[in-house]
N, C-alpha and C. Protein backbone atom coordinates (compact mmCIF):
# COMPACT_ATOMS: atom_id res chain seq x y z
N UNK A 1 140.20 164.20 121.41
CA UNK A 1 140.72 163.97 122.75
C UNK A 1 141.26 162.54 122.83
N UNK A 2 142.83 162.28 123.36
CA UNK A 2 143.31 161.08 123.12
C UNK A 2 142.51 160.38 124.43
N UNK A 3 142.44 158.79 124.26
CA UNK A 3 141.89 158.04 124.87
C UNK A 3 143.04 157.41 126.01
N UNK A 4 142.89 157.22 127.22
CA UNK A 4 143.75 156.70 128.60
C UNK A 4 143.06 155.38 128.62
N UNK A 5 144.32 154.43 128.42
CA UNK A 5 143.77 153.03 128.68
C UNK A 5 144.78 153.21 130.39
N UNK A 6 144.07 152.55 131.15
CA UNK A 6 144.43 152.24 132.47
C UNK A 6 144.90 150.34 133.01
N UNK A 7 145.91 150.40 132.71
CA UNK A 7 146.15 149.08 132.78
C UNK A 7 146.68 148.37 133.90
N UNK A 8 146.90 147.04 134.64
CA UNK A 8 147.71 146.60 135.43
C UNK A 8 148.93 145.61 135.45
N UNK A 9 149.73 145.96 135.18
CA UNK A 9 151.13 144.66 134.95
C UNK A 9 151.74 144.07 136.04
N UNK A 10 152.13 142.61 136.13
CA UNK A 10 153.39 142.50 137.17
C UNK A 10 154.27 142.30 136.44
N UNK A 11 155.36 142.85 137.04
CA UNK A 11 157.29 142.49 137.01
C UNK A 11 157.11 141.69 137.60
N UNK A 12 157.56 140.34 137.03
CA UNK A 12 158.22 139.39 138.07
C UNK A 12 159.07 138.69 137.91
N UNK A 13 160.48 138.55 138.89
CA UNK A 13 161.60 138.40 138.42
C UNK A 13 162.37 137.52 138.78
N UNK A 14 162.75 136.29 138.48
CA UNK A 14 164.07 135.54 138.93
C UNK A 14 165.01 136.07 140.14
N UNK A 15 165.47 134.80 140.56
CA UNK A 15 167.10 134.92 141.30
C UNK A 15 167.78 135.68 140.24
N UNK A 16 168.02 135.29 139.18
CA UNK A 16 168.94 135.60 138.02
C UNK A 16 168.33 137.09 137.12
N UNK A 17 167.85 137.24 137.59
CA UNK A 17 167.33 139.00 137.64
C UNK A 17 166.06 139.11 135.83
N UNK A 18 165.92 138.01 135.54
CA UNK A 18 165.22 137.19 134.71
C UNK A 18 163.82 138.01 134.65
N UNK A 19 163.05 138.43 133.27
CA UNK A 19 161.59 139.20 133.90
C UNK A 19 160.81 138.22 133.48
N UNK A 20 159.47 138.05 133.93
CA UNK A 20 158.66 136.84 133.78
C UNK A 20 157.74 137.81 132.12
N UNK A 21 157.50 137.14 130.86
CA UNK A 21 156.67 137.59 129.89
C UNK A 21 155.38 136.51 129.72
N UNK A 22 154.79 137.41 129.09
CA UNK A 22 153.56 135.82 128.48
C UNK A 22 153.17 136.32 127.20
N UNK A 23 153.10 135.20 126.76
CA UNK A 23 152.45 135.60 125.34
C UNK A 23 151.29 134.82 125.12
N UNK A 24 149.90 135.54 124.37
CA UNK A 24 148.65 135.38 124.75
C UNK A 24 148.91 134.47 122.74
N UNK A 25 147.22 133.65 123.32
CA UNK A 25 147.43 132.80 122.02
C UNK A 25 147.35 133.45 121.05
N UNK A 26 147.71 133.28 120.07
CA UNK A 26 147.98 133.84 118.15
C UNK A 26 148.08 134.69 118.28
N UNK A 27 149.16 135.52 118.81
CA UNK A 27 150.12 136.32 118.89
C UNK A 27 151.45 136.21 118.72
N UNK A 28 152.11 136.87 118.26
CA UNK A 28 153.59 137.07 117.90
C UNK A 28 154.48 137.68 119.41
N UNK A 29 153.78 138.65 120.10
CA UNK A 29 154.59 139.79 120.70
C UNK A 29 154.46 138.98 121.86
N UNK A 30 155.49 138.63 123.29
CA UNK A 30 155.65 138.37 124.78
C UNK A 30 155.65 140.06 125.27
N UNK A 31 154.65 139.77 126.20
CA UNK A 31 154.50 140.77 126.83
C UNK A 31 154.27 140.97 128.95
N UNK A 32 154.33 141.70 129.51
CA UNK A 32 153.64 141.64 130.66
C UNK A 32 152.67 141.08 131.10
N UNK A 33 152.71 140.29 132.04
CA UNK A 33 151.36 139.53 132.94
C UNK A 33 150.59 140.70 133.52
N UNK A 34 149.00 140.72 132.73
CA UNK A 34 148.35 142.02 133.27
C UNK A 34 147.47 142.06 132.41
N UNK A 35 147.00 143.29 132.09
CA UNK A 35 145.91 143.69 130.69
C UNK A 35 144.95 144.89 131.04
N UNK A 36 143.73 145.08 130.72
CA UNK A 36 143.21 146.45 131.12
C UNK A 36 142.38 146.27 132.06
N UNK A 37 142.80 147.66 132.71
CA UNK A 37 141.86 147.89 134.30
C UNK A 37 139.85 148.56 133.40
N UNK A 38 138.90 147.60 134.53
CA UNK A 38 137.81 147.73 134.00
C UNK A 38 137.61 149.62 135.20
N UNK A 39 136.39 149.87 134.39
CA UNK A 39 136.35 151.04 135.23
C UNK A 39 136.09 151.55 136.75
N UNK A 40 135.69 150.57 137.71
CA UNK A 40 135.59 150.64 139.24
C UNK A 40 136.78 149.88 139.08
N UNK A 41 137.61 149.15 138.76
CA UNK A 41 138.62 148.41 139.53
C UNK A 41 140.06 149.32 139.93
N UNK A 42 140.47 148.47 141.01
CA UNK A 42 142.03 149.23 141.70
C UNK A 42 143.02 148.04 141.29
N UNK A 43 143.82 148.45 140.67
CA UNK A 43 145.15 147.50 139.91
C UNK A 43 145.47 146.02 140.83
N UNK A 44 145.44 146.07 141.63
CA UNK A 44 145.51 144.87 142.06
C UNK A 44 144.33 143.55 141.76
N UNK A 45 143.22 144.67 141.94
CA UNK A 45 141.99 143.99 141.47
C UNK A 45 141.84 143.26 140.18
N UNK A 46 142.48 144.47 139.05
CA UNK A 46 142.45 144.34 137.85
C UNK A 46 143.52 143.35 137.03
N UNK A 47 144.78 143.27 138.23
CA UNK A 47 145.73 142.19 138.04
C UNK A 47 145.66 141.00 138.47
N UNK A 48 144.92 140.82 139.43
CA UNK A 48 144.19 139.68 139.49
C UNK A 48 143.00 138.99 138.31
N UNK A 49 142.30 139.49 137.87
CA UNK A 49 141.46 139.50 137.01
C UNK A 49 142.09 138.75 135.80
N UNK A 50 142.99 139.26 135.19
CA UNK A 50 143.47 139.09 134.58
C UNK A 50 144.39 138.13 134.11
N UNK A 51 144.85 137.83 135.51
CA UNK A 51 145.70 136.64 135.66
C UNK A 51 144.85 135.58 135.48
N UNK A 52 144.00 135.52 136.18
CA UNK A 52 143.00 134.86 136.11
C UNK A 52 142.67 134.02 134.81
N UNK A 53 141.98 135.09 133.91
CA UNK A 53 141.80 135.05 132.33
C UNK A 53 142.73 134.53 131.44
N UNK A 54 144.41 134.87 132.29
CA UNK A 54 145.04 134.38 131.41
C UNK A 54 145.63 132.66 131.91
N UNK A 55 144.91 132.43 132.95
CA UNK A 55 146.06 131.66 133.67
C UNK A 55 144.93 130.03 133.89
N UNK A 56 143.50 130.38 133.77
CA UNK A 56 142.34 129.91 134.30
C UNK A 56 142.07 129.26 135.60
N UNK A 57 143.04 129.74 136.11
CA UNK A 57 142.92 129.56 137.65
C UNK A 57 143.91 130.16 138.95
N UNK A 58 143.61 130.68 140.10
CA UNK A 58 144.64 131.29 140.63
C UNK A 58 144.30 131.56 142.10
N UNK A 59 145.22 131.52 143.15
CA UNK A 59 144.78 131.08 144.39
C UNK A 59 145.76 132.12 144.87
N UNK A 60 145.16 132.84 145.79
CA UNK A 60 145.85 133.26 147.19
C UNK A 60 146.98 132.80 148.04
N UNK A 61 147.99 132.51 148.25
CA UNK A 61 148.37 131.79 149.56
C UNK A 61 148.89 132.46 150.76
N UNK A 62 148.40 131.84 151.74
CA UNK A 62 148.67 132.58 153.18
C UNK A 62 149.71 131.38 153.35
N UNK A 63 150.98 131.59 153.22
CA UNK A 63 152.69 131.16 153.55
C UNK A 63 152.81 131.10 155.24
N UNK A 64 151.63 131.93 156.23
CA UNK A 64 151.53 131.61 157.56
C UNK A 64 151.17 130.40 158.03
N UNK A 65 150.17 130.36 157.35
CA UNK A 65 149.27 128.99 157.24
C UNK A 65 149.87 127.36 156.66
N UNK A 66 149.35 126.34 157.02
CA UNK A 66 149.91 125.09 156.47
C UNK A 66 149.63 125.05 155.37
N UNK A 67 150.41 124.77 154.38
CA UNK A 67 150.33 124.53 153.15
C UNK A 67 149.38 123.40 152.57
N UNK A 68 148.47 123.85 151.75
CA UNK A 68 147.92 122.99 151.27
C UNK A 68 148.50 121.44 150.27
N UNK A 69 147.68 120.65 150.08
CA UNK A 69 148.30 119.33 149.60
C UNK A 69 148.77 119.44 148.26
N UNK A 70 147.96 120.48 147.43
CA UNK A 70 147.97 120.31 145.76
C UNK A 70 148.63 121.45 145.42
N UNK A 71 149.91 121.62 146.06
CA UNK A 71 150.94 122.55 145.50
C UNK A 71 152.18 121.68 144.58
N UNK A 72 152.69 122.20 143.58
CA UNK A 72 153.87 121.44 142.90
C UNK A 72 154.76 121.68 143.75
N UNK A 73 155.71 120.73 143.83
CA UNK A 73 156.34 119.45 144.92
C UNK A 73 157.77 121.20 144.55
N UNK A 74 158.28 121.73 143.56
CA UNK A 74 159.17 122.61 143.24
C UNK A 74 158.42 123.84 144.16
N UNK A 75 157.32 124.41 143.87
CA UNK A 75 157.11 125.46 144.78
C UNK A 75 156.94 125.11 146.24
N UNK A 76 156.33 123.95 146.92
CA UNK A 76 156.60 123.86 147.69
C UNK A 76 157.91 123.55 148.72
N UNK A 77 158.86 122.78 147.46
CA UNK A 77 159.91 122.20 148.44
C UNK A 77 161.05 123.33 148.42
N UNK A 78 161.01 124.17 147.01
CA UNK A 78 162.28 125.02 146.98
C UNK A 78 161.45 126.57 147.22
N UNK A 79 160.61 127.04 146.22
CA UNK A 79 160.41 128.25 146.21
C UNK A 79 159.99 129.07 147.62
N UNK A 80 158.47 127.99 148.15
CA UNK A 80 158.57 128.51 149.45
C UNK A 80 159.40 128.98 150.13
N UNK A 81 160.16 127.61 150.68
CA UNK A 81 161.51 127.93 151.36
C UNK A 81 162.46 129.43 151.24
N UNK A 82 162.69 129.38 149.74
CA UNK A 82 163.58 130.44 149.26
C UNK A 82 163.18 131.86 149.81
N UNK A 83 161.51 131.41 150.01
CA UNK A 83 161.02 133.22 149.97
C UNK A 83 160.84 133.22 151.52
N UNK A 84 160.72 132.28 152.31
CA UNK A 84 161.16 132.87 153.46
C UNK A 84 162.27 133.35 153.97
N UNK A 85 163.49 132.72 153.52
CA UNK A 85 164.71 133.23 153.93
C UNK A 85 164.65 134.53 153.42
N UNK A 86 163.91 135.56 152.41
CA UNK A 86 164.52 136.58 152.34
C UNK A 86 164.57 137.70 153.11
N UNK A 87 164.87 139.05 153.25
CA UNK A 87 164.51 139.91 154.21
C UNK A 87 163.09 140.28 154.07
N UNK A 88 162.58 140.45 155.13
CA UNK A 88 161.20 141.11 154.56
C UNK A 88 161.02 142.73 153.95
N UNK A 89 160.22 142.88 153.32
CA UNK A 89 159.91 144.21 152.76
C UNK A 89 159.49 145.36 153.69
């Protein structure tokens, strides 16, 4: 009986239609930001997790709210910005 790995990835993509990869240490292959879903978790959960693991740190942001102080000066001064102007979803 073949085995179902259950995994979670993000696409994430540039202005320039660009896909975001990572490549994990001593490895050859760039791949998707993500990795495997544990068995109670729901993909978001599990993509968080993961990011996590790969990233060693990772924060929420509520974009309603005032921005905190220890954001890079690029996400705060351009990216923010950028993603409010867009339409919403």
């Amino acid at each position: 009986m073949p085995t179902t790995l259950h995994i979670a990835a993000a696409c994430l993509f540039d202005a320039r239609g660009r896909l975001l990869l990572v490549r994990k240490r001593n490895t050859r292959c760039f791949m998707l930001p993500g990795g495997k879903r544990e068995a109670d978790e729901d993909a978001l959960s599990a993509l968080e997790r993961e990011l996590l693991e790969e990233l060693e740190e990772l924060r929420w942001l509520d974009t309603a709210q005032p921005l905190p102080d220890d954001l890079a000066l690029l996400l705060r001064d351009q990216v923010l910005p950028a993603l409010k102007r867009l339409p919403s979803v």
